[in-house]
Protein backbone atom coordinates (compact mmCIF):
# COMPACT_ATOMS: atom_id res chain seq x y z
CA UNK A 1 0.00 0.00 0.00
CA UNK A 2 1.04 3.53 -1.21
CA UNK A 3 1.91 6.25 1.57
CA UNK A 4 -0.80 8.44 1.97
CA UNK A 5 -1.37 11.18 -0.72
CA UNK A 6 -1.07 14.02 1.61
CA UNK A 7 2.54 13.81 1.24
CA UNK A 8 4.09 15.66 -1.87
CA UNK A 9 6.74 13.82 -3.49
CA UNK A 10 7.74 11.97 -6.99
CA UNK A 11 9.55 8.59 -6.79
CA UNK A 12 11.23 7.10 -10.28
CA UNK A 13 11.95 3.50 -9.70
CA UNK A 14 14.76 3.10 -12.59
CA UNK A 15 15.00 -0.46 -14.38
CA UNK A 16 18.21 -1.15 -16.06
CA UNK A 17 17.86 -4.25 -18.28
CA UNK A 18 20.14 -6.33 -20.16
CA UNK A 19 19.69 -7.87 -23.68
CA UNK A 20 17.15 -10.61 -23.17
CA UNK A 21 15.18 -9.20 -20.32
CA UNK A 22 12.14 -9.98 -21.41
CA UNK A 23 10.30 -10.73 -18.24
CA UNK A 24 7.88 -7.97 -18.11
CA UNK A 25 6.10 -9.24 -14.66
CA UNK A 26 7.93 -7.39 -12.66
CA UNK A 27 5.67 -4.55 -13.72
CA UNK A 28 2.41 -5.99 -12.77
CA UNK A 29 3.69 -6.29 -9.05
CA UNK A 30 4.42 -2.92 -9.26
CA UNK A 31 1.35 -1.62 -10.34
CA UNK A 32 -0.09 -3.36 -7.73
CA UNK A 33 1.53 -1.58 -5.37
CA UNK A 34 1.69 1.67 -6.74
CA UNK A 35 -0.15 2.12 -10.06
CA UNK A 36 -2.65 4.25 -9.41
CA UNK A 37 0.02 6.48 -7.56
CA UNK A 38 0.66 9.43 -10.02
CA UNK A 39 3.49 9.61 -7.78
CA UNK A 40 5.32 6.77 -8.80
CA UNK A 41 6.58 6.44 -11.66
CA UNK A 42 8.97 3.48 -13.54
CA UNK A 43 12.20 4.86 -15.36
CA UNK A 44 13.65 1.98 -18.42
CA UNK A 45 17.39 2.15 -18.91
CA UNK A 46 19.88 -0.71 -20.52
CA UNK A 47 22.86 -0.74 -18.41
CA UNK A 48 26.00 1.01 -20.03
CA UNK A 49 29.14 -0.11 -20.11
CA UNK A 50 31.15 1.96 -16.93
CA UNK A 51 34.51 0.04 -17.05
CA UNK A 52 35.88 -2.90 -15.03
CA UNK A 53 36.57 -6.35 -15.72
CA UNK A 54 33.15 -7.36 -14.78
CA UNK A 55 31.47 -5.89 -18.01
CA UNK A 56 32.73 -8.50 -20.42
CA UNK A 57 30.02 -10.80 -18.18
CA UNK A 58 27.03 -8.63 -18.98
CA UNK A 59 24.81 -9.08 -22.26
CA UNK A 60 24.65 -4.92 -23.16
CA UNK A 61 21.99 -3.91 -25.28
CA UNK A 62 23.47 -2.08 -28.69
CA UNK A 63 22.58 -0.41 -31.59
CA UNK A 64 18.91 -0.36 -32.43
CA UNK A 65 18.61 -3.20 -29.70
CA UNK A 66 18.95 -0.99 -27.31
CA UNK A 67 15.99 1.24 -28.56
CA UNK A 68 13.72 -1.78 -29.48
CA UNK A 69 13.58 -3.42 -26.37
CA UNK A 70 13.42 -0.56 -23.64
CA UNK A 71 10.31 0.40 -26.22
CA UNK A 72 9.19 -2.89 -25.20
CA UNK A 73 9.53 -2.54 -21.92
CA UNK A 74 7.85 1.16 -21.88
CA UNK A 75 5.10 0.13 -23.96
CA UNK A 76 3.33 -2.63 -21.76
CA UNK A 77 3.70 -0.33 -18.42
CA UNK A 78 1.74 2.39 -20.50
CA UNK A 79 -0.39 -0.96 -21.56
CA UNK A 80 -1.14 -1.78 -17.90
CA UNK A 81 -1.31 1.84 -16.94
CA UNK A 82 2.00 1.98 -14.53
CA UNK A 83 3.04 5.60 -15.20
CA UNK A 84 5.95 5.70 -17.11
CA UNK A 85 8.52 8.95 -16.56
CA UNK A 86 9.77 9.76 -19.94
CA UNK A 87 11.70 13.17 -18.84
CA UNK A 88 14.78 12.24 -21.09
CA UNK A 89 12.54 12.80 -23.64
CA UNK A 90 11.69 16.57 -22.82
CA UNK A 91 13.79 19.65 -24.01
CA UNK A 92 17.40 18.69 -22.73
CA UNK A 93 16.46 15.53 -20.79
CA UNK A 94 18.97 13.64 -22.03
CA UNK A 95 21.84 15.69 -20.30
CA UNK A 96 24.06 14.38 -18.26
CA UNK A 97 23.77 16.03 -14.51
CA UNK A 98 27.34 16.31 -14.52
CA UNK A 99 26.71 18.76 -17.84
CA UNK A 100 25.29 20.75 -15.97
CA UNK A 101 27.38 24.17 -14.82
CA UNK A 102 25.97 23.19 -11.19
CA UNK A 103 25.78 19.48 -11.01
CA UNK A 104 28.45 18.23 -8.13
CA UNK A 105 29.20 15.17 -6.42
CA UNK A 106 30.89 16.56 -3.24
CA UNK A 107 33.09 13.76 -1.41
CA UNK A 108 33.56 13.06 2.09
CA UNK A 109 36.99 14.43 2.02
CA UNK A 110 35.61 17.95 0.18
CA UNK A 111 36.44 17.53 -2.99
CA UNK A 112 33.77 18.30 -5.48
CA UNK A 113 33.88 15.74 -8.63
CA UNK A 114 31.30 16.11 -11.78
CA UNK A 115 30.80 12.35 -12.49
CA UNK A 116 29.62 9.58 -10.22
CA UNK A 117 31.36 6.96 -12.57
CA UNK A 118 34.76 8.41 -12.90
CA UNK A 119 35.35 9.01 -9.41
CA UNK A 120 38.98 10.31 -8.34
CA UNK A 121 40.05 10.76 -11.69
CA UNK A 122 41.98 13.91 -11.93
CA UNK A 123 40.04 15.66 -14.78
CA UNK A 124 36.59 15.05 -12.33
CA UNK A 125 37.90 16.76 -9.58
CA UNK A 126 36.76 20.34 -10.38
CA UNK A 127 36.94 21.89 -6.88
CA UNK A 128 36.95 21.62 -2.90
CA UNK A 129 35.43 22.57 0.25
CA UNK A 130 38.27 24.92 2.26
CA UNK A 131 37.13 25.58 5.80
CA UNK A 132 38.07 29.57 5.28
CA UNK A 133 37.45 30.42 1.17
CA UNK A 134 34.23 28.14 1.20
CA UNK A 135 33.57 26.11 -2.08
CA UNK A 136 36.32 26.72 -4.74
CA UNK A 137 35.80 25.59 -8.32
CA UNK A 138 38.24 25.04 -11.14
CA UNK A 139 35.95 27.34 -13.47
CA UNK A 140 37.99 26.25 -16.39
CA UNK A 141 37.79 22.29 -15.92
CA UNK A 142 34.14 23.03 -14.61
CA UNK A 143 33.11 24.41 -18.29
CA UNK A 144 34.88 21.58 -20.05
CA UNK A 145 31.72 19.18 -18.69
CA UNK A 146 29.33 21.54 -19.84
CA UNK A 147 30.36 22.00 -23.41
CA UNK A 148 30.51 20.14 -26.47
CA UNK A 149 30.97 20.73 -29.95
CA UNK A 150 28.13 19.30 -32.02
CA UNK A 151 28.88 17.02 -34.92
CA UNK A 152 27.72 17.91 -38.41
CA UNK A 153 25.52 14.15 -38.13
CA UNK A 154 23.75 15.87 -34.41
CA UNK A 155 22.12 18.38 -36.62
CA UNK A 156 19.60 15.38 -38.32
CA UNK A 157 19.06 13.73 -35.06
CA UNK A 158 15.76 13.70 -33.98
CA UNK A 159 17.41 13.97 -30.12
CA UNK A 160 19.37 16.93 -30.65
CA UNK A 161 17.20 19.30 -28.13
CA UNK A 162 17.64 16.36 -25.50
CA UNK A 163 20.97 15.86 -25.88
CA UNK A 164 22.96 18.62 -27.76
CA UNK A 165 26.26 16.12 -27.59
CA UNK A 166 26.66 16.03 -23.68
CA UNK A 167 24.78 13.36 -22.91
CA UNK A 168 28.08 12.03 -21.51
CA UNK A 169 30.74 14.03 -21.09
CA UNK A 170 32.91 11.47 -19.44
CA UNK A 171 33.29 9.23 -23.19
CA UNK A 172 35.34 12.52 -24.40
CA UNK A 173 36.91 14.22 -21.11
CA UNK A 174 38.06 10.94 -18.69
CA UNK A 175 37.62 7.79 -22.04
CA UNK A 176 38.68 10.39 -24.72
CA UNK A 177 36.15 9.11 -27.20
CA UNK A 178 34.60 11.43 -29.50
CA UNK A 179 31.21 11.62 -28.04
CA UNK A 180 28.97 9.54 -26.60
CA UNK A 181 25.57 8.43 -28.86
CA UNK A 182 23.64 5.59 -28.57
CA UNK A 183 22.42 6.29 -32.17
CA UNK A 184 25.86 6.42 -33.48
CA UNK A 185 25.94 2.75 -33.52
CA UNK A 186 23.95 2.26 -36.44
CA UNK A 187 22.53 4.64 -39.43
CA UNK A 188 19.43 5.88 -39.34
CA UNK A 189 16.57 4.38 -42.02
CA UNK A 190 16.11 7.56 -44.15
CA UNK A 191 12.80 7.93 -46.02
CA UNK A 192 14.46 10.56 -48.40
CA UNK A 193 12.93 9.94 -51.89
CA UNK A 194 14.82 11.28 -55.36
CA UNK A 195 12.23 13.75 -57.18
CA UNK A 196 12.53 12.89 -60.97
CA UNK A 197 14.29 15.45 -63.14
């Protein structure tokens, strides 16, 4: 049973699924708990590939996988009614909060990092807590997470207002990869037709 509704809050419960998750029960007890919560809401995501030895174990969704299947998974919760948060769909949902020119992990110790998955590397550390100057931020390594040239191919993406090429900083500023697209795996189908002469 739901808390009561008198309390004011918004809960995403995320799913991270692998290739061959096709179980979709898991969403029926769910709704039975909190479906007709607008509250609640479930989140999709196929886990990504963060590094370590343990990846090569995992079956990671790719290319146009990776799009059919979480569609899958979205479309029978919106079948069964479980509300289903789609904010990385909105105007720049798919940004990374370490994109953003205020998004900070601070540590125990006081540093202040950008990215929960690159932890103590040196181009994430961006700034510390000093007991007499307060917070003090790096303003030059700060901007680096929060800017990114966009490709000629971004401009015919129909996720370029979600994403804008920072979706994940971390592939070009820790990895040094290019960018970081789950699109650029495959070419898009293109429905361009020739007009005769």
């Amino acid at each position: 049973m739901s808390p009561n509704n008198e309390f004011d809050f918004y809960i995403v419960l995320h799913h991270n699924i692998l290739a061959g998750d096709n179980d979709l029960s898991w969403y029926d007890y769910l709704y039975n708990l909190f479906g007709s919560d607008h509250r609640f809401a479930v989140s999709v995501r196929p886990v990504n590939n963060w590094g370590g030895q343990n990846v090569n174990d995992l079956s990671l969704l790719n290319g146009e996988n990776k799009i059919d299947l979480t569609k899958i998974h979205e479309d029978y919760l919106k079948q069964i009614g479980m509300k289903y948060d789609s904010s990385e769909d909105l105007l720049f949902g798919r940004i990374c909060y370490a994109a953003f020119p205020n998004g900070y992990i601070i540590r125990t110790d006081g540093k202040i990092e950008k990215c929960s998955v690159a932890l103590n590397h040196p181009q994430n550390l961006v700034g510390y807590i000093d007991p007499d100057n307060g917070v003090v931020i790096d303003n030059t390594k700060n901007k680096l997470w929060s800017y990114s040239e966009l490709k000629s191919e971004c401009y015919i993406c129909p996720d370029i207002l979600s994403c804008l090429n920072i979706q994940c900083r971390r592939y070009a500023l820790v990895d040094k990869q290019d960018c970081y697209c789950h699109r650029a795996t495959y070419k898009p189908k293109s429905n361009h037709r020739t007009s005769p002469m």
